[in-house]
Protein backbone atom coordinates (compact mmCIF):
# COMPACT_ATOMS: atom_id res chain seq x y z
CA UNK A 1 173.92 -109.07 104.18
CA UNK A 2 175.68 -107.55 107.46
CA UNK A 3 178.36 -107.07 105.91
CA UNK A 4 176.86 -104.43 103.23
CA UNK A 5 174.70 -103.01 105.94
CA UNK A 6 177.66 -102.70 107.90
CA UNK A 7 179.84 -101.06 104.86
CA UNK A 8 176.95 -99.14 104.32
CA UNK A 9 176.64 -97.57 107.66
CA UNK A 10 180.49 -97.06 107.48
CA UNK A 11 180.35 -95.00 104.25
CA UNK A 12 177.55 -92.73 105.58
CA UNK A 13 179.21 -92.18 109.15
CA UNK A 14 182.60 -91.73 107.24
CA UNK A 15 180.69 -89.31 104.31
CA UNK A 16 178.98 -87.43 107.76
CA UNK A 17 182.13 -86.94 109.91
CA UNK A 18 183.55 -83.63 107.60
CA UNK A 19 179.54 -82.27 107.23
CA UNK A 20 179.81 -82.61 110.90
CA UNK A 21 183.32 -81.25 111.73
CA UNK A 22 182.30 -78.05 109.09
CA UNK A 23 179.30 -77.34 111.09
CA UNK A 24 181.77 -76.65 113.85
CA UNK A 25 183.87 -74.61 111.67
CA UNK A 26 183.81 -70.52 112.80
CA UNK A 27 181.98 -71.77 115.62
CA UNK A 28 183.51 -70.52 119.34
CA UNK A 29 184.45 -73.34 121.10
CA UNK A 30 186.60 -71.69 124.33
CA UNK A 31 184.28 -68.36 124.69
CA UNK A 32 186.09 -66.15 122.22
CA UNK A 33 185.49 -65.04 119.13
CA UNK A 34 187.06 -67.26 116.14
CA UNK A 35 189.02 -65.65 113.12
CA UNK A 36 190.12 -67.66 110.27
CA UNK A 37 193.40 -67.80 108.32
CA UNK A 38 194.73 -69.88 105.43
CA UNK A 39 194.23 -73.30 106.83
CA UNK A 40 193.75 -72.48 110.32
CA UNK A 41 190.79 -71.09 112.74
CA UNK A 42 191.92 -68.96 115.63
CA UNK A 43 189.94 -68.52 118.58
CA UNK A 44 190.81 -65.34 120.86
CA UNK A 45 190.01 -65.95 125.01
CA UNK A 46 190.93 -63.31 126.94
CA UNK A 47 191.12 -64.38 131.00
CA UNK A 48 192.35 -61.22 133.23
CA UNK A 49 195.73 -59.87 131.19
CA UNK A 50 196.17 -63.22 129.51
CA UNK A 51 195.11 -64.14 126.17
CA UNK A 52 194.86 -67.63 125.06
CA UNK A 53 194.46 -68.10 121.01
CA UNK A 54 193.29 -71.45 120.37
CA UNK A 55 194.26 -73.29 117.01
CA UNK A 56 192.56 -75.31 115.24
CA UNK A 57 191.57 -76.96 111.65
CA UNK A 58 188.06 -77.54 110.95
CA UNK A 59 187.69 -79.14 114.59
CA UNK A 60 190.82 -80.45 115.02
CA UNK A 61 193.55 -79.14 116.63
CA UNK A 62 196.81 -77.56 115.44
CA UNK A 63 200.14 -78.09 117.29
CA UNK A 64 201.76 -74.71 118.09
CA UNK A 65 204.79 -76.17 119.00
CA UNK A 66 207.73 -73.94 117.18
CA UNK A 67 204.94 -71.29 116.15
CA UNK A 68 205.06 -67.48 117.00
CA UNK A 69 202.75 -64.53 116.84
CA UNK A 70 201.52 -60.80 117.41
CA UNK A 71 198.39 -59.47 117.99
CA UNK A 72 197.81 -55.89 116.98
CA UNK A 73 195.05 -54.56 118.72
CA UNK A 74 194.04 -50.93 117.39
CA UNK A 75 192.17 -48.60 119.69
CA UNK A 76 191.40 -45.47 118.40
CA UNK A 77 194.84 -43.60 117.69
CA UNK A 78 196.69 -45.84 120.03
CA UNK A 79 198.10 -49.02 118.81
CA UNK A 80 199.79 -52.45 121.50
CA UNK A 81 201.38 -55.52 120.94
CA UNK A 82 200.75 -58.47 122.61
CA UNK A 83 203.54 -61.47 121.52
CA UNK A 84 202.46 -64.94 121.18
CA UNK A 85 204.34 -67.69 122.09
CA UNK A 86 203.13 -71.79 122.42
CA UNK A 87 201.59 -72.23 125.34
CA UNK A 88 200.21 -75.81 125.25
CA UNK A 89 199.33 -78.32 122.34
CA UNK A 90 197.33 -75.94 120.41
CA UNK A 91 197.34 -73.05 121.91
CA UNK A 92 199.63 -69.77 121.58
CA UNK A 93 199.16 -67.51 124.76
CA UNK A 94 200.34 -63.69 125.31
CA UNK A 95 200.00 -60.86 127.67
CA UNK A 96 197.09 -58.26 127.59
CA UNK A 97 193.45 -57.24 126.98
CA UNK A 98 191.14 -56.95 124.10
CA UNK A 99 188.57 -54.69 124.54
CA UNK A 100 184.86 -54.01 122.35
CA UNK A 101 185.64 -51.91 119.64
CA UNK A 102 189.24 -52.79 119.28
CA UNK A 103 190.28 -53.76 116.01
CA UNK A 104 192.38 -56.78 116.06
CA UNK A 105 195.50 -58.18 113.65
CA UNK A 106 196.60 -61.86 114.37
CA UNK A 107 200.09 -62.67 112.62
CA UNK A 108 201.05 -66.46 113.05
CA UNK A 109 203.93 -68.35 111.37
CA UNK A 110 205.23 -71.89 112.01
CA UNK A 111 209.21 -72.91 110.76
CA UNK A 112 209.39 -72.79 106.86
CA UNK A 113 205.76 -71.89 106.12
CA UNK A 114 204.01 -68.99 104.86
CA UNK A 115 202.84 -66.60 108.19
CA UNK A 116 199.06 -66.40 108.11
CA UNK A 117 196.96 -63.42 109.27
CA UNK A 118 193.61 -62.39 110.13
CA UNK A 119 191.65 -59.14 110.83
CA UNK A 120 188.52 -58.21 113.09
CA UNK A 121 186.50 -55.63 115.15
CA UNK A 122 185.28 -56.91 118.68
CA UNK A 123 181.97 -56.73 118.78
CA UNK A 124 180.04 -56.14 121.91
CA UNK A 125 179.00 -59.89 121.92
CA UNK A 126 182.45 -60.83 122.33
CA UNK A 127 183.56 -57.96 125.05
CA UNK A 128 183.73 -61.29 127.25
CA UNK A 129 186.86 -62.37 125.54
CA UNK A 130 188.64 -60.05 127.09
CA UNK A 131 187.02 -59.78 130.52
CA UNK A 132 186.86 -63.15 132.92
């Protein structure tokens, strides 16, 4: 009998874990604001000039190592680059500032796979990202 409640209770922890990992999913995580991509969620922290993008997969994270990207950030008639490099496990890091109202362009590629990209406005909500 322990042993089926105990293959029980694995099957519903084990059925619960991706419920519970989704309900993370789009969620910020850092104090950005998250953008999704193919596989991938990004999520955009601006700190000062820097901006961190955080990768991840429904929760987990994604290893940047050998990855590379560009934000285009859109203001008005004036358009900046900001190139992405690894930066730690799962994160890709750059120089410069995202502002409300900027429309934003992530590009990110990894060695021999399709590059993935993702559009947004910053909303007002997320005018932290780039200000800490």
């Amino acid at each position: 009998m322990k042993t089926l409640i105990s293959t029980f209770g694995l099957a519903i922890l084990l059925a619960a874990s991706p419920a519970i990992a989704h309900e993370d999913h789009g969620k910020s995580m850092h104090g950005g604001f998250v953008l999704d991509a193919g596989h991938a969620q990004f999520e955009i922290v601006g700190k000062g000039d820097t901006v961190t993008v955080h990768v991840s997969d429904h929760g987990k994270p994604v290893a940047t190592a050998g990855a590379a990207g560009k934000l285009t950030i859109l203001t008005g008639s004036s358009k900046r680059e900001i190139e992405l490099k690894p930066a730690a496990a799962d994160q890709l890091q750059g120089q410069g500032v995202i502002n409300p109202g900027d429309r934003v362009l992530l590009n990110v590629g990894w060695p021999g796979q399709k590059p993935m990209s993702a559009r947004t406005t910053v909303k007002k909500e997320n005018a932290h990202a780039g200000h800490h």
